[in-house]
C-alpha atoms as a PDB file:
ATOM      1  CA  UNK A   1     161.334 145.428 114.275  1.00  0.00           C
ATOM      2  CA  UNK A   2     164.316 146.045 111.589  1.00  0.00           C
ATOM      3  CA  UNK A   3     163.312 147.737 108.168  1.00  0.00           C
ATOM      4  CA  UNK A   4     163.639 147.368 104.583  1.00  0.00           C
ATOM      5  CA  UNK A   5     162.362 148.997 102.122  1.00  0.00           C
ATOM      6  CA  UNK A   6     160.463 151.080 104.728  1.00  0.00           C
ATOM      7  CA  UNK A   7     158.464 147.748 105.627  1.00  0.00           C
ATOM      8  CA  UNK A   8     158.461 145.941 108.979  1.00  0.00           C
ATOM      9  CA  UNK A   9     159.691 142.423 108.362  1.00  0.00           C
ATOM     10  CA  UNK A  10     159.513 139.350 110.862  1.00  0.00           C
ATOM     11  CA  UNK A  11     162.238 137.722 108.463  1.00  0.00           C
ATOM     12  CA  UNK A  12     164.530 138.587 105.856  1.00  0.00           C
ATOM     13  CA  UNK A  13     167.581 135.965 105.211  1.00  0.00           C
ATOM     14  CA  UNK A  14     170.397 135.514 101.664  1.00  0.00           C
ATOM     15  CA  UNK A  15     170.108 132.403 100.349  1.00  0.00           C
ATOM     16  CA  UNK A  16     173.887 131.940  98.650  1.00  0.00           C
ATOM     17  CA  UNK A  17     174.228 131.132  95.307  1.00  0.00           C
ATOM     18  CA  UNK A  18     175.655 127.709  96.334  1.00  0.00           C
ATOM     19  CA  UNK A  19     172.415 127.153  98.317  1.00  0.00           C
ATOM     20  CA  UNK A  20     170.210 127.730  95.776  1.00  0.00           C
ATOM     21  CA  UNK A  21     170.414 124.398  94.180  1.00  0.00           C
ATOM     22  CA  UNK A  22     169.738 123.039  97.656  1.00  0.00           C
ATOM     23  CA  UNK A  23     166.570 124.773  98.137  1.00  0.00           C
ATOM     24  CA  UNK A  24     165.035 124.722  95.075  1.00  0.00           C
ATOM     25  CA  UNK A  25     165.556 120.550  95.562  1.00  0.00           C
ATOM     26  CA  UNK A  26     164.037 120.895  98.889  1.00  0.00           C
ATOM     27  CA  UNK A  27     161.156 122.481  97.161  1.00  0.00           C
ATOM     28  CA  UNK A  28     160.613 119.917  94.981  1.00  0.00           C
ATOM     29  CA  UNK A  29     160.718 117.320  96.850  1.00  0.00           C
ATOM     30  CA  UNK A  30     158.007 118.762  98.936  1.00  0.00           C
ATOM     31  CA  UNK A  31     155.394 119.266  95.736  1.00  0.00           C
ATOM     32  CA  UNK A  32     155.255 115.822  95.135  1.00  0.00           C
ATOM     33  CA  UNK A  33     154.185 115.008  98.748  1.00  0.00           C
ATOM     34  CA  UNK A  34     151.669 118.118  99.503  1.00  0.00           C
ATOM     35  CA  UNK A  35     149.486 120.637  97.771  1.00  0.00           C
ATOM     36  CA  UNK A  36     150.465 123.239 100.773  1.00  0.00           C
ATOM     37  CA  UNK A  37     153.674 124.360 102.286  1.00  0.00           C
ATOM     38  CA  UNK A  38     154.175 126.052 105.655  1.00  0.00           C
ATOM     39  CA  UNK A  39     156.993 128.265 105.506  1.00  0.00           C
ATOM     40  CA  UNK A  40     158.004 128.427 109.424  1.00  0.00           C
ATOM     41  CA  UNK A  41     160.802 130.993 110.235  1.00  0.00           C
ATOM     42  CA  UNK A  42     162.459 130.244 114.144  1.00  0.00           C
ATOM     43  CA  UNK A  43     165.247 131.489 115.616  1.00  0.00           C
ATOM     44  CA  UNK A  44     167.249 128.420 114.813  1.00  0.00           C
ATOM     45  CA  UNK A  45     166.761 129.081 110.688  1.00  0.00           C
ATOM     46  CA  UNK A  46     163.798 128.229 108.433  1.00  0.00           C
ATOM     47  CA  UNK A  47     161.347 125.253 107.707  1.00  0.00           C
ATOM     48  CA  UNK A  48     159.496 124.197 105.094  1.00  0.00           C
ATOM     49  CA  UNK A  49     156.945 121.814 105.685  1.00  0.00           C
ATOM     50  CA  UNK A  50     154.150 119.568 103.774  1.00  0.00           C
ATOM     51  CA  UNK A  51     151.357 117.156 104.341  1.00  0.00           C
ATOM     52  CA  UNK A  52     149.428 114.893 101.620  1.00  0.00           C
ATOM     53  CA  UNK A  53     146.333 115.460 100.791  1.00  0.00           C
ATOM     54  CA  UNK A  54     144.978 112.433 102.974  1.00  0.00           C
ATOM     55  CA  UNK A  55     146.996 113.567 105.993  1.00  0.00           C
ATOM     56  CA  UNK A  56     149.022 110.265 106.225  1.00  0.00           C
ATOM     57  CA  UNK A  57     152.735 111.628 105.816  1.00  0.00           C
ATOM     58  CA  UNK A  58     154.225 114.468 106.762  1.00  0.00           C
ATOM     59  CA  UNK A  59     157.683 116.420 105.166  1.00  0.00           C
ATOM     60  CA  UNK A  60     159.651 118.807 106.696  1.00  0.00           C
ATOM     61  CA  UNK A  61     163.008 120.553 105.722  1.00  0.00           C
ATOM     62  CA  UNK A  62     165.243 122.767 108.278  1.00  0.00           C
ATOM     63  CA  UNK A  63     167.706 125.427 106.704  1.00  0.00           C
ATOM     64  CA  UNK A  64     169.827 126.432 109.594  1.00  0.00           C
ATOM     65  CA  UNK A  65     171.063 129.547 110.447  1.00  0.00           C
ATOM     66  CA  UNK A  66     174.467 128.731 108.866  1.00  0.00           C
ATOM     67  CA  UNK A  67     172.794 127.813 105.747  1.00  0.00           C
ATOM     68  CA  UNK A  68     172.253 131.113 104.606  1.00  0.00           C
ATOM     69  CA  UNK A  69     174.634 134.267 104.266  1.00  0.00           C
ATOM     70  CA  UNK A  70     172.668 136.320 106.166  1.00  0.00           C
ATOM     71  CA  UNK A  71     169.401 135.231 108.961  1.00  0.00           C
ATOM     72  CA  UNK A  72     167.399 138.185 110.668  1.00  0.00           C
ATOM     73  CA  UNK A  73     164.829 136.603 112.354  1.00  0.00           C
ATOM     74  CA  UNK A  74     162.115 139.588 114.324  1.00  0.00           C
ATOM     75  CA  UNK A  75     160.172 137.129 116.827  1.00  0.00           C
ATOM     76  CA  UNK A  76     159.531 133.720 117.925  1.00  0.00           C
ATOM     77  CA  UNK A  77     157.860 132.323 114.890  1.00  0.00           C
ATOM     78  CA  UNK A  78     156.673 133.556 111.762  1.00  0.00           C
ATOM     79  CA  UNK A  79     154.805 131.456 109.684  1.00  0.00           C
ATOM     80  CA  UNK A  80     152.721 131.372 106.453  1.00  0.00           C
ATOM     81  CA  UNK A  81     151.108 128.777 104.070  1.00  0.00           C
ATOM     82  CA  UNK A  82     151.057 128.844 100.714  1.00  0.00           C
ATOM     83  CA  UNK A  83     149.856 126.646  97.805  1.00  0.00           C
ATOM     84  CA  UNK A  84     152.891 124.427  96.386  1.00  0.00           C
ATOM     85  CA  UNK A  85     152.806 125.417  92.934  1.00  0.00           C
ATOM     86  CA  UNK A  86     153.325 129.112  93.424  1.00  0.00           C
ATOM     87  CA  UNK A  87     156.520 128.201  94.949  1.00  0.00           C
ATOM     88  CA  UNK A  88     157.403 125.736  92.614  1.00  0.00           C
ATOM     89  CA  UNK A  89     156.927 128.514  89.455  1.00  0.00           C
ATOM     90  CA  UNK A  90     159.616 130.128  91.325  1.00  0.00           C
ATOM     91  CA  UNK A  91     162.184 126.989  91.074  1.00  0.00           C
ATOM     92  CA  UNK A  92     160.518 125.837  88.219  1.00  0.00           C
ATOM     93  CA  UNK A  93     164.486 126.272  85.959  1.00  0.00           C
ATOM     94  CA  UNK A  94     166.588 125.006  88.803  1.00  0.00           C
ATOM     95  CA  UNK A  95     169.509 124.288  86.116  1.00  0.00           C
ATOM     96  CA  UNK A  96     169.456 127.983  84.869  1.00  0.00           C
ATOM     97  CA  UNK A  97     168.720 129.464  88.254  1.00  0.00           C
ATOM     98  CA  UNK A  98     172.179 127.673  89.843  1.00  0.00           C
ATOM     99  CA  UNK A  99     174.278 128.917  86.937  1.00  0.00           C
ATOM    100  CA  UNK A 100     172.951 132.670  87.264  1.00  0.00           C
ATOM    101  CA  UNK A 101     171.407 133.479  90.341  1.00  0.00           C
ATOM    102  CA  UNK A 102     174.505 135.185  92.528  1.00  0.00           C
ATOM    103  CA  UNK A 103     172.034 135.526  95.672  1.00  0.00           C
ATOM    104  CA  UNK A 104     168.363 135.459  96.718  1.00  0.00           C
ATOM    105  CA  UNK A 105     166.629 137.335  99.617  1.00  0.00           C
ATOM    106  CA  UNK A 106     164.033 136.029 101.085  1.00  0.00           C
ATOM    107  CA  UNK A 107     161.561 138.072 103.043  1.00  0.00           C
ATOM    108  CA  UNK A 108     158.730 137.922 105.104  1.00  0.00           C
ATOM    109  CA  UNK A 109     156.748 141.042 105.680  1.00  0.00           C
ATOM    110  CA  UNK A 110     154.498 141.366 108.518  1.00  0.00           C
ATOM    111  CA  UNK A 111     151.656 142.902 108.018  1.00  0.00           C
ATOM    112  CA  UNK A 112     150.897 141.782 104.890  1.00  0.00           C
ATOM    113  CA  UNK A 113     152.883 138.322 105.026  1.00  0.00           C
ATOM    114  CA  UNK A 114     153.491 138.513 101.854  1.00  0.00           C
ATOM    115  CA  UNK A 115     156.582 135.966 101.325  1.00  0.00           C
ATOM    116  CA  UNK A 116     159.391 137.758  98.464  1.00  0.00           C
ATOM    117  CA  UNK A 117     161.598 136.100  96.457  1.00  0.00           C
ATOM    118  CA  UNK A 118     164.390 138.402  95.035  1.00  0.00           C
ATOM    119  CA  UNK A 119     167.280 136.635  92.750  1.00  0.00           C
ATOM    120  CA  UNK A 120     170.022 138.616  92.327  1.00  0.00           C
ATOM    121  CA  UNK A 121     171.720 137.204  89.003  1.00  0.00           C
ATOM    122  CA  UNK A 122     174.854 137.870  87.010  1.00  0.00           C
ATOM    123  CA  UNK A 123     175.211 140.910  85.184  1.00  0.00           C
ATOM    124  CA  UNK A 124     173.364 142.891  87.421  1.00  0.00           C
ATOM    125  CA  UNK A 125     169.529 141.425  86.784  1.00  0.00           C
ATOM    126  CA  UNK A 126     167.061 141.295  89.299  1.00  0.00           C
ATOM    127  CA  UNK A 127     163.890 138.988  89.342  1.00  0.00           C
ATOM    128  CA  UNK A 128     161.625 139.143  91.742  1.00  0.00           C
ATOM    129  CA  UNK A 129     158.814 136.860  92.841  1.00  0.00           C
END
């Protein structure tokens, strides 16, 4: 696998300050459908997925490859869940987050699959969720 931060990762992509916006729409479009998302990392780029409660529709969003500035992708499919509002907490100022957020990593680490949000913003601050 490739490291970082002397952890093996299945994924690690750069979501572009441009793209942020994107995402972070994608993200809420998705909490108003399902309490869950599946976060599904393929060769081909990255999903995020939801289902209602009573299982009667389905969402699903594909960033390509070509989305992001940077896709390393470390086997056929990663995937977590997690529960919509943790994500949403971390797109929860879209507005501010466009105007200062330069880049964001995103990272999935295997053994723990522990999903890492790290913004890099102007003026050299780092947040990390």
């Amino acid at each position: 696998g490739f490291k970082h931060e002397s952890k093996i990762l299945k994924m690690k992509c750069i979501i572009p300050g441009t793209g942020i916006r994107a995402f972070g729409k994608a993200v809420h479009c998705l909490a108003k459908i399902g309490d869950e998302f599946y976060i599904e990392s393929t060769i081909n780029g990255l999903f995020i997925k939801t289902v209602n409660p009573a299982r009667s529709a389905f969402a699903c969003f594909q960033f390509n490859r070509c989305f992001f500035n940077s896709f390393k992708h470390d086997s056929d499919t990663t995937s977590c869940k997690l529960i919509s509002k943790c994500l949403l907490s971390v797109f929860r100022a879209l507005s501010s987050l466009e105007k200062s957020v330069d880049y964001c990593v995103v990272t999935l680490d295997s053994s723990s699959y522990k999903l890492t949000f790290v913004f890099h913003c102007k003026y050299g601050i780092v947040k990390t969720h």
